[in-house]
PDB file of N, CA and C in Angstrom:
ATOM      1  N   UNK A   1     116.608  95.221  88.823  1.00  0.00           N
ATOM      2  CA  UNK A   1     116.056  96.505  89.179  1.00  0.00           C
ATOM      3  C   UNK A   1     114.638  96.591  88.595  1.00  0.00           C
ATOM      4  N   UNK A   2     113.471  96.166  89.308  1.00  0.00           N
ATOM      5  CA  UNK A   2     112.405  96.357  88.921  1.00  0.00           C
ATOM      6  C   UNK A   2     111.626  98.029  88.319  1.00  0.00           C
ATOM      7  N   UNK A   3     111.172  97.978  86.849  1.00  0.00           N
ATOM      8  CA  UNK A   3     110.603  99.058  86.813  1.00  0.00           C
ATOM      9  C   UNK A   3     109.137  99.734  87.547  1.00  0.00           C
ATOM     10  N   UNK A   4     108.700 100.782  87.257  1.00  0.00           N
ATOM     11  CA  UNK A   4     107.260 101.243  87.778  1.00  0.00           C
ATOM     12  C   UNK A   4     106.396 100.494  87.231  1.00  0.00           C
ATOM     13  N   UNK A   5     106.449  99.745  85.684  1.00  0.00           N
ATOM     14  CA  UNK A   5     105.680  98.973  84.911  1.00  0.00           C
ATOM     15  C   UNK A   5     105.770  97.413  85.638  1.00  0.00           C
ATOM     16  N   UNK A   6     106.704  97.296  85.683  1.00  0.00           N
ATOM     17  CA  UNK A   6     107.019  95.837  86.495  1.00  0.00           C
ATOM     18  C   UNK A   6     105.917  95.532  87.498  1.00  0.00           C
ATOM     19  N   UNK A   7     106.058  96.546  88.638  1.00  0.00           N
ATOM     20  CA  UNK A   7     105.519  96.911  90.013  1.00  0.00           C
ATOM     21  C   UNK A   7     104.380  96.535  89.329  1.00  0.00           C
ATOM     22  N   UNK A   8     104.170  97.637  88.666  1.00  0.00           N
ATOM     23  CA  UNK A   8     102.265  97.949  88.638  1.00  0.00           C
ATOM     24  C   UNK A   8     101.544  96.726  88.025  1.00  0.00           C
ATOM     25  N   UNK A   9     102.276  95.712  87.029  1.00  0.00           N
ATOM     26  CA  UNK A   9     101.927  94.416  86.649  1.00  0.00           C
ATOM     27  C   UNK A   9     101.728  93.609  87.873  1.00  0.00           C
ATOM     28  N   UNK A  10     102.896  93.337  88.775  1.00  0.00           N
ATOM     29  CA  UNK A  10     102.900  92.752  89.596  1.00  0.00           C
ATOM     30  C   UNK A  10     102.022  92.808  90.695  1.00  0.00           C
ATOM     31  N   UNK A  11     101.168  93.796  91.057  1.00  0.00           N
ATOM     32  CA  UNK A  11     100.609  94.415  91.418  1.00  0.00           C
ATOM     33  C   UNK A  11      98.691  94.232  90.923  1.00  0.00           C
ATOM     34  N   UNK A  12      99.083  94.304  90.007  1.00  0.00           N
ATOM     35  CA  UNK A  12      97.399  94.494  89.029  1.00  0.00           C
ATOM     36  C   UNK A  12      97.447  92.581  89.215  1.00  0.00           C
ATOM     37  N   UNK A  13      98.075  92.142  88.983  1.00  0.00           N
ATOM     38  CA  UNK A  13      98.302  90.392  88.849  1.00  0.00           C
ATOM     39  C   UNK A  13      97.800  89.636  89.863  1.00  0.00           C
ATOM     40  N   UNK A  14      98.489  90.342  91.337  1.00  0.00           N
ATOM     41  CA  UNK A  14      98.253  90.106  92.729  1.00  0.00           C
ATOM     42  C   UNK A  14      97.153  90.075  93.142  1.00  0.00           C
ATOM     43  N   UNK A  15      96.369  91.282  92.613  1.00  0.00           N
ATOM     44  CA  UNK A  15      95.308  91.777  93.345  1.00  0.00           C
ATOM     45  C   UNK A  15      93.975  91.129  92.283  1.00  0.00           C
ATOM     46  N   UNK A  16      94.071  90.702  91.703  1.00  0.00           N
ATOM     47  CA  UNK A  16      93.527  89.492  90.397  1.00  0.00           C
ATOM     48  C   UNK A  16      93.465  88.634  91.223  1.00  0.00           C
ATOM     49  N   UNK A  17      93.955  88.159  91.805  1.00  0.00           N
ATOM     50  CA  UNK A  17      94.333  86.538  92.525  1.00  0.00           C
ATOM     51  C   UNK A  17      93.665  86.699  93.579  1.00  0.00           C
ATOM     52  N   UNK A  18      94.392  87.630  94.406  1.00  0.00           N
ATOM     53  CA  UNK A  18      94.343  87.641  96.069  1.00  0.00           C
ATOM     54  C   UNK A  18      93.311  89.392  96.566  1.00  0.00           C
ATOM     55  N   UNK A  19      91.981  89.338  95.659  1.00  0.00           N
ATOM     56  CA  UNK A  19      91.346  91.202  96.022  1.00  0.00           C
ATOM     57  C   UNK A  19      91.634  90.900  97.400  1.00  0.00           C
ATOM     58  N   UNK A  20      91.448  92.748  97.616  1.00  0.00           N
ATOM     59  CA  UNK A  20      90.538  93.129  99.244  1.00  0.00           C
ATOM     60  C   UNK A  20      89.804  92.715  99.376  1.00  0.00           C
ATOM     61  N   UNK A  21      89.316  91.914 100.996  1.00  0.00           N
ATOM     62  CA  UNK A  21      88.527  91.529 101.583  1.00  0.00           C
ATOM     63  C   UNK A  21      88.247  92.485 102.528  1.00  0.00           C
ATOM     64  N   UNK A  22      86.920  93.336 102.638  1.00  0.00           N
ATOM     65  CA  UNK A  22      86.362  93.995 103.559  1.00  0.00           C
ATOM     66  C   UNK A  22      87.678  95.286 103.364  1.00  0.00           C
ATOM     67  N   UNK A  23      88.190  95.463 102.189  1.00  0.00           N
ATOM     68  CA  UNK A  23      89.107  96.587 102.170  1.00  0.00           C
ATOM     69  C   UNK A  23      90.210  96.757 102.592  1.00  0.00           C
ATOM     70  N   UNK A  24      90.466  95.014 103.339  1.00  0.00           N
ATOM     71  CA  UNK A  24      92.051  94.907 103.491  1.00  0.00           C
ATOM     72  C   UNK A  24      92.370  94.538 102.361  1.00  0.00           C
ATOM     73  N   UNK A  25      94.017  94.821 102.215  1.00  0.00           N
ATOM     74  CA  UNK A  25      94.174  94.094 100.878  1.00  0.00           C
ATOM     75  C   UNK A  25      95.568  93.305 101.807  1.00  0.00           C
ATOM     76  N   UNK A  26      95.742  91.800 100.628  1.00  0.00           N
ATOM     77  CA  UNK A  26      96.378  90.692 100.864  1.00  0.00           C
ATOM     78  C   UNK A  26      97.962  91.117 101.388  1.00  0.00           C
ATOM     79  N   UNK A  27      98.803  90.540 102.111  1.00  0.00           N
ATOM     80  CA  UNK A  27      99.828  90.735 102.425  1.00  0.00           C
ATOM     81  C   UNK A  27     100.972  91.336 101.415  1.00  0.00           C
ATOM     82  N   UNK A  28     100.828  90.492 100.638  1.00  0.00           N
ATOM     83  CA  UNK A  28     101.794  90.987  99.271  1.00  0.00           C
ATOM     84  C   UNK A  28     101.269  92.134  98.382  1.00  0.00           C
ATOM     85  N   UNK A  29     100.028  92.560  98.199  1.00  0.00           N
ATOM     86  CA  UNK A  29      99.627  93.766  97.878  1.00  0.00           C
ATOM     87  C   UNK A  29      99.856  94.812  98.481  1.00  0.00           C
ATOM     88  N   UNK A  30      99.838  94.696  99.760  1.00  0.00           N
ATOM     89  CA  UNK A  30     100.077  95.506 100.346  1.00  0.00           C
ATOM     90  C   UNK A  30     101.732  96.186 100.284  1.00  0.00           C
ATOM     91  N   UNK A  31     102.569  95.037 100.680  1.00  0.00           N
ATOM     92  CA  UNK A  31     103.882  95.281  99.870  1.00  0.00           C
ATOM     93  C   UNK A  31     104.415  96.178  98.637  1.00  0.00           C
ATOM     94  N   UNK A  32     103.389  95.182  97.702  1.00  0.00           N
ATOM     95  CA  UNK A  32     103.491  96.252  96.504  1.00  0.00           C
ATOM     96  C   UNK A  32     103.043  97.347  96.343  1.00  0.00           C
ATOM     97  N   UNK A  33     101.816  97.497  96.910  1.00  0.00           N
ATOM     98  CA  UNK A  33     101.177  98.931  96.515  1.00  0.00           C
ATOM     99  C   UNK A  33     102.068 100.245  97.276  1.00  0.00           C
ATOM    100  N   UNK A  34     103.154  99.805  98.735  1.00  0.00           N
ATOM    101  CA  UNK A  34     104.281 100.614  99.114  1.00  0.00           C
ATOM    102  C   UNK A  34     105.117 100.657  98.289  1.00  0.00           C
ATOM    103  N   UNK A  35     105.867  99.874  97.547  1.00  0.00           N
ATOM    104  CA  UNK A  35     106.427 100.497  96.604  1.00  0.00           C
ATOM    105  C   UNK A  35     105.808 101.009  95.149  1.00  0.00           C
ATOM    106  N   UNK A  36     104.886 100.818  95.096  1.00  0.00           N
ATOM    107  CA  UNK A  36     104.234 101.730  93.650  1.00  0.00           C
ATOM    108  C   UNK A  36     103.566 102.860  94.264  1.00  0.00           C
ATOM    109  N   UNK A  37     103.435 103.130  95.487  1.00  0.00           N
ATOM    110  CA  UNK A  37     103.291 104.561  95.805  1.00  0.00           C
ATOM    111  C   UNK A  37     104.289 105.422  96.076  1.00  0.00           C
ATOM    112  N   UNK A  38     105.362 104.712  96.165  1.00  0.00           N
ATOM    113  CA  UNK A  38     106.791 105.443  96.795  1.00  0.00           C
ATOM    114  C   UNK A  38     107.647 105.985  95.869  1.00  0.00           C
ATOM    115  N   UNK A  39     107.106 104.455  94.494  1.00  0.00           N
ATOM    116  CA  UNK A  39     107.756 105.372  93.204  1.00  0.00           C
ATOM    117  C   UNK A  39     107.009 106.516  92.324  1.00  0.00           C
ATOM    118  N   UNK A  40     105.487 106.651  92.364  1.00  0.00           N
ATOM    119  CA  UNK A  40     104.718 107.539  92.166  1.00  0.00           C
ATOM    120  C   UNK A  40     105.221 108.624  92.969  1.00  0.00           C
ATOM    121  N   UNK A  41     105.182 108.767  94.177  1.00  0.00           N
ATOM    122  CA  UNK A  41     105.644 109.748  95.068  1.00  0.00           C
ATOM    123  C   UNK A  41     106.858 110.327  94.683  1.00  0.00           C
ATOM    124  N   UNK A  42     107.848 110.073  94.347  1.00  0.00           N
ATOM    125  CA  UNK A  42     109.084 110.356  93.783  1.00  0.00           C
ATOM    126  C   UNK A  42     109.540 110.172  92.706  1.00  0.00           C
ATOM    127  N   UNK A  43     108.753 110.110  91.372  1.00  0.00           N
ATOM    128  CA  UNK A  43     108.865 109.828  90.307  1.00  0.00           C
ATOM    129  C   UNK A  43     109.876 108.838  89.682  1.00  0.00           C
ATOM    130  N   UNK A  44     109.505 107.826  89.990  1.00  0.00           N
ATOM    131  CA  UNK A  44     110.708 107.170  90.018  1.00  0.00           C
ATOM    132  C   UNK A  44     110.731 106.269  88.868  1.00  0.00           C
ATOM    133  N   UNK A  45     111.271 105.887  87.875  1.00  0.00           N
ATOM    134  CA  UNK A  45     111.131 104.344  86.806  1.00  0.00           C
ATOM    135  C   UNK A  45     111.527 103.419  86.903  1.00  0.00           C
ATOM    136  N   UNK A  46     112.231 103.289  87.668  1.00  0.00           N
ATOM    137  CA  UNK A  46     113.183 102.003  88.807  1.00  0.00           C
ATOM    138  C   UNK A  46     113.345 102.082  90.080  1.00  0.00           C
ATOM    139  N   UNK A  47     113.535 100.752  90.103  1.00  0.00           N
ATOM    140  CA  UNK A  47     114.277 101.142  91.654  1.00  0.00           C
ATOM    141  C   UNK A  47     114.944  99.791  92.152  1.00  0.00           C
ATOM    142  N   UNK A  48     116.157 100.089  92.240  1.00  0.00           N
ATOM    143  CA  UNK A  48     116.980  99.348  92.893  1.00  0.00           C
ATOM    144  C   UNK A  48     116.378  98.124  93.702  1.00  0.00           C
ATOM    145  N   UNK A  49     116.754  96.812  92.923  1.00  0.00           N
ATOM    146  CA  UNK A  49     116.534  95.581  94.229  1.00  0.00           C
ATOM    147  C   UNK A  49     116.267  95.997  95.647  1.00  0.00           C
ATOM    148  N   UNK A  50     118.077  95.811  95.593  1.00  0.00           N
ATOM    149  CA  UNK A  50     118.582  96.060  97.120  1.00  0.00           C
ATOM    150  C   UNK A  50     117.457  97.279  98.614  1.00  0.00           C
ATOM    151  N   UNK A  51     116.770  98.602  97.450  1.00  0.00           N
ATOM    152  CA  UNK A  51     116.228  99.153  98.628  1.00  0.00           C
ATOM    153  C   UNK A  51     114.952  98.569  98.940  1.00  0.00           C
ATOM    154  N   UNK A  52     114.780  97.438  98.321  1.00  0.00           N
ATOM    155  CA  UNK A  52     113.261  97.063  99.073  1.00  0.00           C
ATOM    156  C   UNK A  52     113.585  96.308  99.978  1.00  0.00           C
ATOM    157  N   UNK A  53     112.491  96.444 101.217  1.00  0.00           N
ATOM    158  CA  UNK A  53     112.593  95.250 102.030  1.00  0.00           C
ATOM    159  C   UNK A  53     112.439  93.879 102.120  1.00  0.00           C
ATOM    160  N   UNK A  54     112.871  92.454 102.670  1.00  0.00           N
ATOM    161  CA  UNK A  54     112.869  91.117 102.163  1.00  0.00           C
ATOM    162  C   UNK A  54     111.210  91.368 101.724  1.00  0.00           C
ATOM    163  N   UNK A  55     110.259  91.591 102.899  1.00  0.00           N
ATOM    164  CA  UNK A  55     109.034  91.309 101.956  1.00  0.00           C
ATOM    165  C   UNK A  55     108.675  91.406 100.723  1.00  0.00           C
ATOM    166  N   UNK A  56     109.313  92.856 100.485  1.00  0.00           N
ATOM    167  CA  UNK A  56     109.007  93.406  99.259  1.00  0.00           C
ATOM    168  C   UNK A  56     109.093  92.476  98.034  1.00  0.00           C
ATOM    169  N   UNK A  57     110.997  92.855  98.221  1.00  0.00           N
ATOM    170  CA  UNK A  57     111.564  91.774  97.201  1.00  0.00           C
ATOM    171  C   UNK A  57     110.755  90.336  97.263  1.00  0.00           C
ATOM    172  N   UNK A  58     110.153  89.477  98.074  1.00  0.00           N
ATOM    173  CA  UNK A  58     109.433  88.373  98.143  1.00  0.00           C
ATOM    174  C   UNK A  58     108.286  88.784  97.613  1.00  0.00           C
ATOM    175  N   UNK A  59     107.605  89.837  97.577  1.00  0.00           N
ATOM    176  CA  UNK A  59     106.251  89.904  97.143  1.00  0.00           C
ATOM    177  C   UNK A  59     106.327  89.910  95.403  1.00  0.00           C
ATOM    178  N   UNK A  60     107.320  90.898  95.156  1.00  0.00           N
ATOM    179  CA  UNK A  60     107.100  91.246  93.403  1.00  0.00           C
ATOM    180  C   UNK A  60     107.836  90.256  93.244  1.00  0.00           C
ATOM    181  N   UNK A  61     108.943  88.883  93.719  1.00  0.00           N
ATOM    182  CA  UNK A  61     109.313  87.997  92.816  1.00  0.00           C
ATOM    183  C   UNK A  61     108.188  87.012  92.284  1.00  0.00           C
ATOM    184  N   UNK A  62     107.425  87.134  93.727  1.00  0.00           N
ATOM    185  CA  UNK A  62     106.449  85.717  93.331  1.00  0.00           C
ATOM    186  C   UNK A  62     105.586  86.017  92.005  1.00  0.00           C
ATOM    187  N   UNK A  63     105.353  87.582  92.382  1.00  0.00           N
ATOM    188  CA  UNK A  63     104.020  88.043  91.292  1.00  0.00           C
ATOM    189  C   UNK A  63     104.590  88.437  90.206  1.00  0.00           C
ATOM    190  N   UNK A  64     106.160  88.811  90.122  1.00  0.00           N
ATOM    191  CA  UNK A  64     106.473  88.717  88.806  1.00  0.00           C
ATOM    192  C   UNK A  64     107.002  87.008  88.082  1.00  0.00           C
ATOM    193  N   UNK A  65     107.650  86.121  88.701  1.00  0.00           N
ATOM    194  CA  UNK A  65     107.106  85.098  88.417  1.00  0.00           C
ATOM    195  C   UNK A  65     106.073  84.513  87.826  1.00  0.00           C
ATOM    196  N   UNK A  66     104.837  84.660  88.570  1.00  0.00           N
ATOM    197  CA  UNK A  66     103.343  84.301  88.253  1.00  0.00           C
ATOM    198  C   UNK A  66     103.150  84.525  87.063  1.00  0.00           C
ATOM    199  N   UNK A  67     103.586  85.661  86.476  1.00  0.00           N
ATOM    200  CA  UNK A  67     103.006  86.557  85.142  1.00  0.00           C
ATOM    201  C   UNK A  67     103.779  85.411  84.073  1.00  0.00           C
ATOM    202  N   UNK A  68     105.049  84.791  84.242  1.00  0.00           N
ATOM    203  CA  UNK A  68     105.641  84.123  83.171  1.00  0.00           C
ATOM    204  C   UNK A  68     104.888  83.101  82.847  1.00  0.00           C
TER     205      UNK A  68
END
C-alpha cells in the first residue's frame, strides 16, 4: 500500500530522470502525478495497491525501485 510520501518520492525521482519536454511530462509521471493528485484531492495517506491502474502500479514500482 503505497503512501502519499512514497508517491511524491516516486514522483520527484521520475521527473529527475525523465522532466517535461515542451510541458509534456513523461508517461510514468504522468501516472504518478494522477495518483498524487487524487490523494491530495481526497486527503488520502495511502492507498491501496489494488486501486491503481496496471500503469500506475508499473509506474511507482519502477520509480520506487530506482530510489533503492
Amino acid at each position: 500500500m503505497p503512501t502519499f510520501d512514497e508517491i511524491k518520492k516516486a514522483l520527484n525521482t521520475c521527473m529527475v530522470a525523465e522532466p517535461a519536454v515542451d510541458f509534456v511530462l513523461s508517461k510514468d509521471a504522468n501516472q504518478l502525478c494522477t495518483v498524487f493528485a487524487e490523494m491530495m484531492h481526497f486527503k488520502q495517506t495511502e492507498r491501496p495497491l489494488g486501486t491503481l491502474s496496471d500503469k500506475q502500479v508499473i509506474a511507482y514500482q519502477r520509480w520506487r525501485d530506482s530510489m533503492k
